[in-house]
PDB file of N, CA and C in Angstrom:
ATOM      1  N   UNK A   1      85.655  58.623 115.454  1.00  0.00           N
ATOM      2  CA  UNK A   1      84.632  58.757 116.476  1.00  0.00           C
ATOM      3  C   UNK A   1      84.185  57.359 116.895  1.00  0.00           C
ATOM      4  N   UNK A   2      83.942  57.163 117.893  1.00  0.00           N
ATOM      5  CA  UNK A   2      83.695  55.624 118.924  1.00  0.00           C
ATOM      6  C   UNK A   2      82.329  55.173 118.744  1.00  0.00           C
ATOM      7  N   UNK A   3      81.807  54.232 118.440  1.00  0.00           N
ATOM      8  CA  UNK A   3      80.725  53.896 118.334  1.00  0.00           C
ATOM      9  C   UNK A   3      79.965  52.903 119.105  1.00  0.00           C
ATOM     10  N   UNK A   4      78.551  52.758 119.371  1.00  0.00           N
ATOM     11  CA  UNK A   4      78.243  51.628 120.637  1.00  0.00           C
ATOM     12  C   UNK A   4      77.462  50.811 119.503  1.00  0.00           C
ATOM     13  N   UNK A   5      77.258  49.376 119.443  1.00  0.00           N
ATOM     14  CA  UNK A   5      77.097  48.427 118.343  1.00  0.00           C
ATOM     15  C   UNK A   5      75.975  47.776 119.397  1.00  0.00           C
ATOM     16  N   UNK A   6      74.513  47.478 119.546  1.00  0.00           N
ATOM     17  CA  UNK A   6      73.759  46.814 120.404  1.00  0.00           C
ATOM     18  C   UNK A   6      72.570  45.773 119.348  1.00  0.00           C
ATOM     19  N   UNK A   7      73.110  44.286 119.175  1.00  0.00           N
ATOM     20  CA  UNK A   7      72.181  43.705 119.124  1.00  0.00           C
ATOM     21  C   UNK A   7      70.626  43.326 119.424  1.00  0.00           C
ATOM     22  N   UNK A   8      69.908  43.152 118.737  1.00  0.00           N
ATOM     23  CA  UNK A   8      68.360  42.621 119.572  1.00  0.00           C
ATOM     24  C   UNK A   8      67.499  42.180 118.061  1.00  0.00           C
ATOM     25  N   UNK A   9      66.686  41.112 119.310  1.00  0.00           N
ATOM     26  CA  UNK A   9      65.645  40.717 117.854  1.00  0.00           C
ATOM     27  C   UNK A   9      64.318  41.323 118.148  1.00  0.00           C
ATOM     28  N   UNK A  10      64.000  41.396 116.602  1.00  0.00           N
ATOM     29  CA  UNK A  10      62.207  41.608 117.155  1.00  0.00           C
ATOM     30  C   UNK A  10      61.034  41.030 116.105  1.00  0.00           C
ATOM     31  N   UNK A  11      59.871  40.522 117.100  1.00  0.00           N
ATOM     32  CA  UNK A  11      58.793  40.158 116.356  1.00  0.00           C
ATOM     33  C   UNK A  11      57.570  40.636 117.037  1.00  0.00           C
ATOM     34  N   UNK A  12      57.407  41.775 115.955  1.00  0.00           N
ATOM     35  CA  UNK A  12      56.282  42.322 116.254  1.00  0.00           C
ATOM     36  C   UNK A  12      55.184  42.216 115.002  1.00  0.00           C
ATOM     37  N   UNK A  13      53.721  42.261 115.144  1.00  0.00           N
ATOM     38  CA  UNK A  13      53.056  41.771 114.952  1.00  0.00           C
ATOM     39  C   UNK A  13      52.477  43.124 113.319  1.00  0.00           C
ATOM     40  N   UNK A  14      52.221  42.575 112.950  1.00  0.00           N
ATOM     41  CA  UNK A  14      52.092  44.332 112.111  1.00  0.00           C
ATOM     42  C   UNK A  14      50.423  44.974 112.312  1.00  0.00           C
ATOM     43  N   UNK A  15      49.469  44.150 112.953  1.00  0.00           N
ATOM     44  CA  UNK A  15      48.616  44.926 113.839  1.00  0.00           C
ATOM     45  C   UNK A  15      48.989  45.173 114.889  1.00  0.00           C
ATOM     46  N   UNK A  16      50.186  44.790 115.726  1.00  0.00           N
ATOM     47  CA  UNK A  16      50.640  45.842 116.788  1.00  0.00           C
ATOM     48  C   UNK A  16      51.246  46.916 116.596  1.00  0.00           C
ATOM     49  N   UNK A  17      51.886  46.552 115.156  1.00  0.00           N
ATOM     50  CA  UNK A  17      53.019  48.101 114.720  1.00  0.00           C
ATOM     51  C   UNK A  17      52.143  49.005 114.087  1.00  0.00           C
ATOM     52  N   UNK A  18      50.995  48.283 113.548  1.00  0.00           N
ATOM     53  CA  UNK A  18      49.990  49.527 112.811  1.00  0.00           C
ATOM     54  C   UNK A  18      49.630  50.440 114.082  1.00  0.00           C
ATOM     55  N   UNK A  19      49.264  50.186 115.120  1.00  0.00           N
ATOM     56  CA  UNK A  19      49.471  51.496 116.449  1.00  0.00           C
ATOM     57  C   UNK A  19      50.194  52.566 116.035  1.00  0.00           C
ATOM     58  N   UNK A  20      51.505  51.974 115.661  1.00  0.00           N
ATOM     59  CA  UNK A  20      52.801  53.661 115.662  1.00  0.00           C
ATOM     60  C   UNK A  20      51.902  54.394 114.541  1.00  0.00           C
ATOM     61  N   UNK A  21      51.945  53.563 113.561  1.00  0.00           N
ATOM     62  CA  UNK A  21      50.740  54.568 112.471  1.00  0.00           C
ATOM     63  C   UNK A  21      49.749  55.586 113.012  1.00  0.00           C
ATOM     64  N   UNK A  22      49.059  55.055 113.396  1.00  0.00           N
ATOM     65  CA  UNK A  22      48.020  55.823 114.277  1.00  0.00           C
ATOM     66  C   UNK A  22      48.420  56.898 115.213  1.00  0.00           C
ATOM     67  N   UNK A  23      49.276  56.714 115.670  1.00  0.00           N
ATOM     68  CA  UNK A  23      49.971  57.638 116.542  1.00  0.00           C
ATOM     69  C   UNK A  23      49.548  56.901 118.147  1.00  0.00           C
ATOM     70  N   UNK A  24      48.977  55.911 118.264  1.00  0.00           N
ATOM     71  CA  UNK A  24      48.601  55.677 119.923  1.00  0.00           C
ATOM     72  C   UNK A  24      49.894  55.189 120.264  1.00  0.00           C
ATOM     73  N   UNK A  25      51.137  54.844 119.756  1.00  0.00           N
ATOM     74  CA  UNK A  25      52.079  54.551 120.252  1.00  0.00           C
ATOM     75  C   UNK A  25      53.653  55.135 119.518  1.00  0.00           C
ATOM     76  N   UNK A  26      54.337  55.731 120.275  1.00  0.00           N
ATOM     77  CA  UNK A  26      55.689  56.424 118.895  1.00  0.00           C
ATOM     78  C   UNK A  26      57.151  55.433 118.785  1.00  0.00           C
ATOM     79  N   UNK A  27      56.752  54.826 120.216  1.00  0.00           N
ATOM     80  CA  UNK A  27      58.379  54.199 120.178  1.00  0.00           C
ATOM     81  C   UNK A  27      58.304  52.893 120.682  1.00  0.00           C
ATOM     82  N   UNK A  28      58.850  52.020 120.858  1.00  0.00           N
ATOM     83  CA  UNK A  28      59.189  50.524 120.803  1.00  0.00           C
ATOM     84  C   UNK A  28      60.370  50.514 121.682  1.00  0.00           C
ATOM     85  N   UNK A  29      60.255  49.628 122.937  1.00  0.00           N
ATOM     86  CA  UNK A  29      61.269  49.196 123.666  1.00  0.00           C
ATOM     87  C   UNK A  29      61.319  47.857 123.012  1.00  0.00           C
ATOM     88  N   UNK A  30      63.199  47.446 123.248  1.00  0.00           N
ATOM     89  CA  UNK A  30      63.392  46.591 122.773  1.00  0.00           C
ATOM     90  C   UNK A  30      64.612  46.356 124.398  1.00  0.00           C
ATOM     91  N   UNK A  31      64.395  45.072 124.472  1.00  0.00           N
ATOM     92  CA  UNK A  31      66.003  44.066 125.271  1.00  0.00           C
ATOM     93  C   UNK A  31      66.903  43.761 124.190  1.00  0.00           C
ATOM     94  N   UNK A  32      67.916  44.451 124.243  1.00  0.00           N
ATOM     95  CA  UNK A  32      69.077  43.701 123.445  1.00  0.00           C
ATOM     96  C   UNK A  32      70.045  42.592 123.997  1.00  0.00           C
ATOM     97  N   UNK A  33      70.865  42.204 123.413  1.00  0.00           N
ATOM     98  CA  UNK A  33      71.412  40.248 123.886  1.00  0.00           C
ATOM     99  C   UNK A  33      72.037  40.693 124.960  1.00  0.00           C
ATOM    100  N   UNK A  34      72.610  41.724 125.545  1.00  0.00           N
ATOM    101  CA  UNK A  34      73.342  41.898 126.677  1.00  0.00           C
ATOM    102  C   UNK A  34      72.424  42.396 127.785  1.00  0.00           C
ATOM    103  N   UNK A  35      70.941  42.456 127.801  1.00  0.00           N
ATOM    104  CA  UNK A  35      70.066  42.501 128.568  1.00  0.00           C
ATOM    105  C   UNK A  35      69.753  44.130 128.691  1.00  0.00           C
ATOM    106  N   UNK A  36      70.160  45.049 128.251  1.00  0.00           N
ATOM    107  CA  UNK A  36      70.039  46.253 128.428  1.00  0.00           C
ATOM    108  C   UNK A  36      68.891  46.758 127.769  1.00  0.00           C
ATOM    109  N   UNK A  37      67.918  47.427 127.858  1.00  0.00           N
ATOM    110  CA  UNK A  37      66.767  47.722 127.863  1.00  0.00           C
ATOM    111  C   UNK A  37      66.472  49.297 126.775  1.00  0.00           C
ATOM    112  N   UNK A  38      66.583  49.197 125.524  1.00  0.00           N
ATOM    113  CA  UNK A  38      66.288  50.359 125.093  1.00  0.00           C
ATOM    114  C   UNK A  38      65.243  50.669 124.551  1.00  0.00           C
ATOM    115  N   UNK A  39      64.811  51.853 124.177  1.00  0.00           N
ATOM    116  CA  UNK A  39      63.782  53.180 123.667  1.00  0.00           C
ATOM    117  C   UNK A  39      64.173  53.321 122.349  1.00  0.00           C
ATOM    118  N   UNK A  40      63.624  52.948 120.838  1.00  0.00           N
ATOM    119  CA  UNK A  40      63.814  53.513 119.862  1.00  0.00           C
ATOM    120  C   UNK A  40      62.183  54.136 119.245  1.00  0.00           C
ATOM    121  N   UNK A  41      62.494  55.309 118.536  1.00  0.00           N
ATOM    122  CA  UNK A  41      61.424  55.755 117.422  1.00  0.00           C
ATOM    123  C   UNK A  41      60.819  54.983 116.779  1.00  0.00           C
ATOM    124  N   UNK A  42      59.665  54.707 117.067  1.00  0.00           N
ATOM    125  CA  UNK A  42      59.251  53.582 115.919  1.00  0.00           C
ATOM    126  C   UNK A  42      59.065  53.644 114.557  1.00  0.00           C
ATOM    127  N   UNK A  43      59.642  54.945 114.026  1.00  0.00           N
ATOM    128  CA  UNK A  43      59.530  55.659 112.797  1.00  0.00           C
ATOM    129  C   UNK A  43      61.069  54.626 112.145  1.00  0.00           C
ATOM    130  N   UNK A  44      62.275  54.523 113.319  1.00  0.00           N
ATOM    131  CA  UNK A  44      62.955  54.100 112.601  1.00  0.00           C
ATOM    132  C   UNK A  44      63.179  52.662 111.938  1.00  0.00           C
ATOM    133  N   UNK A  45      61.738  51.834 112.577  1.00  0.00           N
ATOM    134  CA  UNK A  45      61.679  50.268 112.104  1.00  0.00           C
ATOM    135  C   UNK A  45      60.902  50.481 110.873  1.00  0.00           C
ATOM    136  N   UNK A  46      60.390  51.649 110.594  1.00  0.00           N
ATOM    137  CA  UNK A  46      58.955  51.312 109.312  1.00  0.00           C
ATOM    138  C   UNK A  46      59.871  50.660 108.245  1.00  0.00           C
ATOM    139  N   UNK A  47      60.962  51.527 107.952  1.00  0.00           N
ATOM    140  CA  UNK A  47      61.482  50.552 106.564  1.00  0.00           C
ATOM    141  C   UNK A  47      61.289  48.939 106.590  1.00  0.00           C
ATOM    142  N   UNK A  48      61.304  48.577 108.011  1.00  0.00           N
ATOM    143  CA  UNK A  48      61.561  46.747 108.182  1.00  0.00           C
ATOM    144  C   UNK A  48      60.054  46.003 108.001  1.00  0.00           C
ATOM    145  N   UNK A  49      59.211  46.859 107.837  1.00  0.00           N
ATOM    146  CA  UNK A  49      58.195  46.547 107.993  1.00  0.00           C
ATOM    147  C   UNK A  49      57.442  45.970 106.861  1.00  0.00           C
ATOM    148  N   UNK A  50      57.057  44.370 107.386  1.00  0.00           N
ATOM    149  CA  UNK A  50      56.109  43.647 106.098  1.00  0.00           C
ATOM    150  C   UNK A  50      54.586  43.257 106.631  1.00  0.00           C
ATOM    151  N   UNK A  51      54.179  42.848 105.719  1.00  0.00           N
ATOM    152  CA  UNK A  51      52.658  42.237 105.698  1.00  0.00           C
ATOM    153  C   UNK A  51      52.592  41.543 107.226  1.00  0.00           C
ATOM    154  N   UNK A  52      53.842  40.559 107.451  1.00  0.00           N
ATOM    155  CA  UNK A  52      54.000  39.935 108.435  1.00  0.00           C
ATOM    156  C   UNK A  52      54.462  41.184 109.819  1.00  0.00           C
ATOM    157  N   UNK A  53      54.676  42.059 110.053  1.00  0.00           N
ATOM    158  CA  UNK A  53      55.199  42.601 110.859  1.00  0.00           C
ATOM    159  C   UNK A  53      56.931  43.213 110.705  1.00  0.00           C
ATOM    160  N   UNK A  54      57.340  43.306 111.774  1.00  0.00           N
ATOM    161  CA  UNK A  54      58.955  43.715 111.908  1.00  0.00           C
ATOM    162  C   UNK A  54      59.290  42.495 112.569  1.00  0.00           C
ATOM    163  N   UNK A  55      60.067  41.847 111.912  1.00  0.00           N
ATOM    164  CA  UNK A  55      60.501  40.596 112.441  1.00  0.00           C
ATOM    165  C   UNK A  55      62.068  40.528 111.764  1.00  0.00           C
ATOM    166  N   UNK A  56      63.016  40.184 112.951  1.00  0.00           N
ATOM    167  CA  UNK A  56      64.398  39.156 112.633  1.00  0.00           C
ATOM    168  C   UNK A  56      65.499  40.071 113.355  1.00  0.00           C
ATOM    169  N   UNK A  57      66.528  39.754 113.364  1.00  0.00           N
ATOM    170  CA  UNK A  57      68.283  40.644 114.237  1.00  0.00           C
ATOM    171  C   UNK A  57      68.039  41.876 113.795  1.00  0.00           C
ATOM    172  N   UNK A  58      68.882  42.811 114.536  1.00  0.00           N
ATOM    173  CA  UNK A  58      68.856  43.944 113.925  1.00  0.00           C
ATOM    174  C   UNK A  58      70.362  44.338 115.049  1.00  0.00           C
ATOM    175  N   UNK A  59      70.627  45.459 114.057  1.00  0.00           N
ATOM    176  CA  UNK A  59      72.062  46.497 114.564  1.00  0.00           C
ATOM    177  C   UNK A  59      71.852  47.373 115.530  1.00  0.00           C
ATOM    178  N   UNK A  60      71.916  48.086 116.376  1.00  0.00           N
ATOM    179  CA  UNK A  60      71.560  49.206 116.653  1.00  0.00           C
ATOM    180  C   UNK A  60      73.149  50.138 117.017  1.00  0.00           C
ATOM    181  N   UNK A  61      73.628  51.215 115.779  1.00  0.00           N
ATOM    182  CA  UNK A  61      74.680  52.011 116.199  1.00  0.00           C
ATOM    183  C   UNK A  61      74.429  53.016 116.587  1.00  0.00           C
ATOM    184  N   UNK A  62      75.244  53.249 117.697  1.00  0.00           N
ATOM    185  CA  UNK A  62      74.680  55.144 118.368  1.00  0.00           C
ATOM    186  C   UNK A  62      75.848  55.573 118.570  1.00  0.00           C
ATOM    187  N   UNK A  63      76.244  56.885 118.976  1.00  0.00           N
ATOM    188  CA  UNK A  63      77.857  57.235 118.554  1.00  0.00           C
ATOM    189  C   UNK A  63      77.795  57.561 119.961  1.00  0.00           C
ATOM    190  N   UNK A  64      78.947  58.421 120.967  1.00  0.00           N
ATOM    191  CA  UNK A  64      79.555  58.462 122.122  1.00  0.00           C
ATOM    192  C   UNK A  64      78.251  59.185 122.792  1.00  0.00           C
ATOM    193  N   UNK A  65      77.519  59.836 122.307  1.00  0.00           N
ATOM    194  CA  UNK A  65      76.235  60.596 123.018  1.00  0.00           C
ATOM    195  C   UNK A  65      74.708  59.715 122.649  1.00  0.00           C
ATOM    196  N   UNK A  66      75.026  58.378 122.608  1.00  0.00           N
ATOM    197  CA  UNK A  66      74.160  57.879 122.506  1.00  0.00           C
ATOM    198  C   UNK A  66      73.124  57.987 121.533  1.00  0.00           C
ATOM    199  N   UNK A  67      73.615  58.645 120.514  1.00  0.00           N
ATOM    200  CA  UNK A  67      72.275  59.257 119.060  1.00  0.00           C
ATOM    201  C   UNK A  67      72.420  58.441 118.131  1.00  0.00           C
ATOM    202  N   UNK A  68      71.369  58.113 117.961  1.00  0.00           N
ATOM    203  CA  UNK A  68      71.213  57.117 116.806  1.00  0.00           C
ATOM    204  C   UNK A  68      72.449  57.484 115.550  1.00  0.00           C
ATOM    205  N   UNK A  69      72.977  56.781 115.130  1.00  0.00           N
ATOM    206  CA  UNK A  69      73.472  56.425 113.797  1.00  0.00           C
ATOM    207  C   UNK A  69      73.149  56.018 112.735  1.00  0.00           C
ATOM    208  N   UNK A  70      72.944  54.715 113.621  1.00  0.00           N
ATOM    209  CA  UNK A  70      72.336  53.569 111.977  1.00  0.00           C
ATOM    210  C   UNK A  70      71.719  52.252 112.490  1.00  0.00           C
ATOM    211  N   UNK A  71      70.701  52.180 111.668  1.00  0.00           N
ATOM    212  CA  UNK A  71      69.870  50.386 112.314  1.00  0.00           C
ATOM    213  C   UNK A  71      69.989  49.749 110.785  1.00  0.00           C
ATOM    214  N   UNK A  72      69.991  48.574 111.111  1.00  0.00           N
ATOM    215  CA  UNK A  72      70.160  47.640 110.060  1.00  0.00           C
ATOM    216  C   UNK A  72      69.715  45.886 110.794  1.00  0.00           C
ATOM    217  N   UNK A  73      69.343  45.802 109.929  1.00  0.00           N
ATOM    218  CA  UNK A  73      68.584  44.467 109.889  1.00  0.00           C
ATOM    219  C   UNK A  73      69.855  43.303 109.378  1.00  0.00           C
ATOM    220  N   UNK A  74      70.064  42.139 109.860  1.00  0.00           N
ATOM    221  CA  UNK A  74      70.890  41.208 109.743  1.00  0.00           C
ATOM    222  C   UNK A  74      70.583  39.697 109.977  1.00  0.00           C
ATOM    223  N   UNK A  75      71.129  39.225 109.057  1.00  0.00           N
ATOM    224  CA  UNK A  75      70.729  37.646 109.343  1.00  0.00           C
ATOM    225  C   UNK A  75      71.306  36.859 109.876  1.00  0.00           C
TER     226      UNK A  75
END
């Protein structure tokens, strides 16, 4: 099965990400390096999440219908 592989960084603030907590916000646009503009769950960054925020590269795999796969964080 074919997979789409989309780079992007992020630094977000972890009083801005404490929002998704709360519920006033669910999802996080991100620009990835090829300029394309996506929509993820912000449920799926909590694992990345420190004292400092969600910060550094990340993976983004989605399979031929565009559904999430797998995110991963990279250095």
């Amino acid at each position: 099965m074919n997979s789409t592989v989309y780079l992007f960084s992020l630094d977000i603030s972890y009083q801005v990400f404490s929002q998704h907590y709360s519920g006033a916000a669910s999802t996080v646009v991100v620009k990835t390096d090829n300029g394309l503009t996506l929509q993820l769950p912000a449920s799926r960054l909590r694992p990345y999440l420190s004292q400092l925020g969600v910060k550094g590269r990340f993976r983004l795999t989605v399979d031929v219908n565009n559904r999430f796969k797998s995110l991963e964080q990279i250095v």
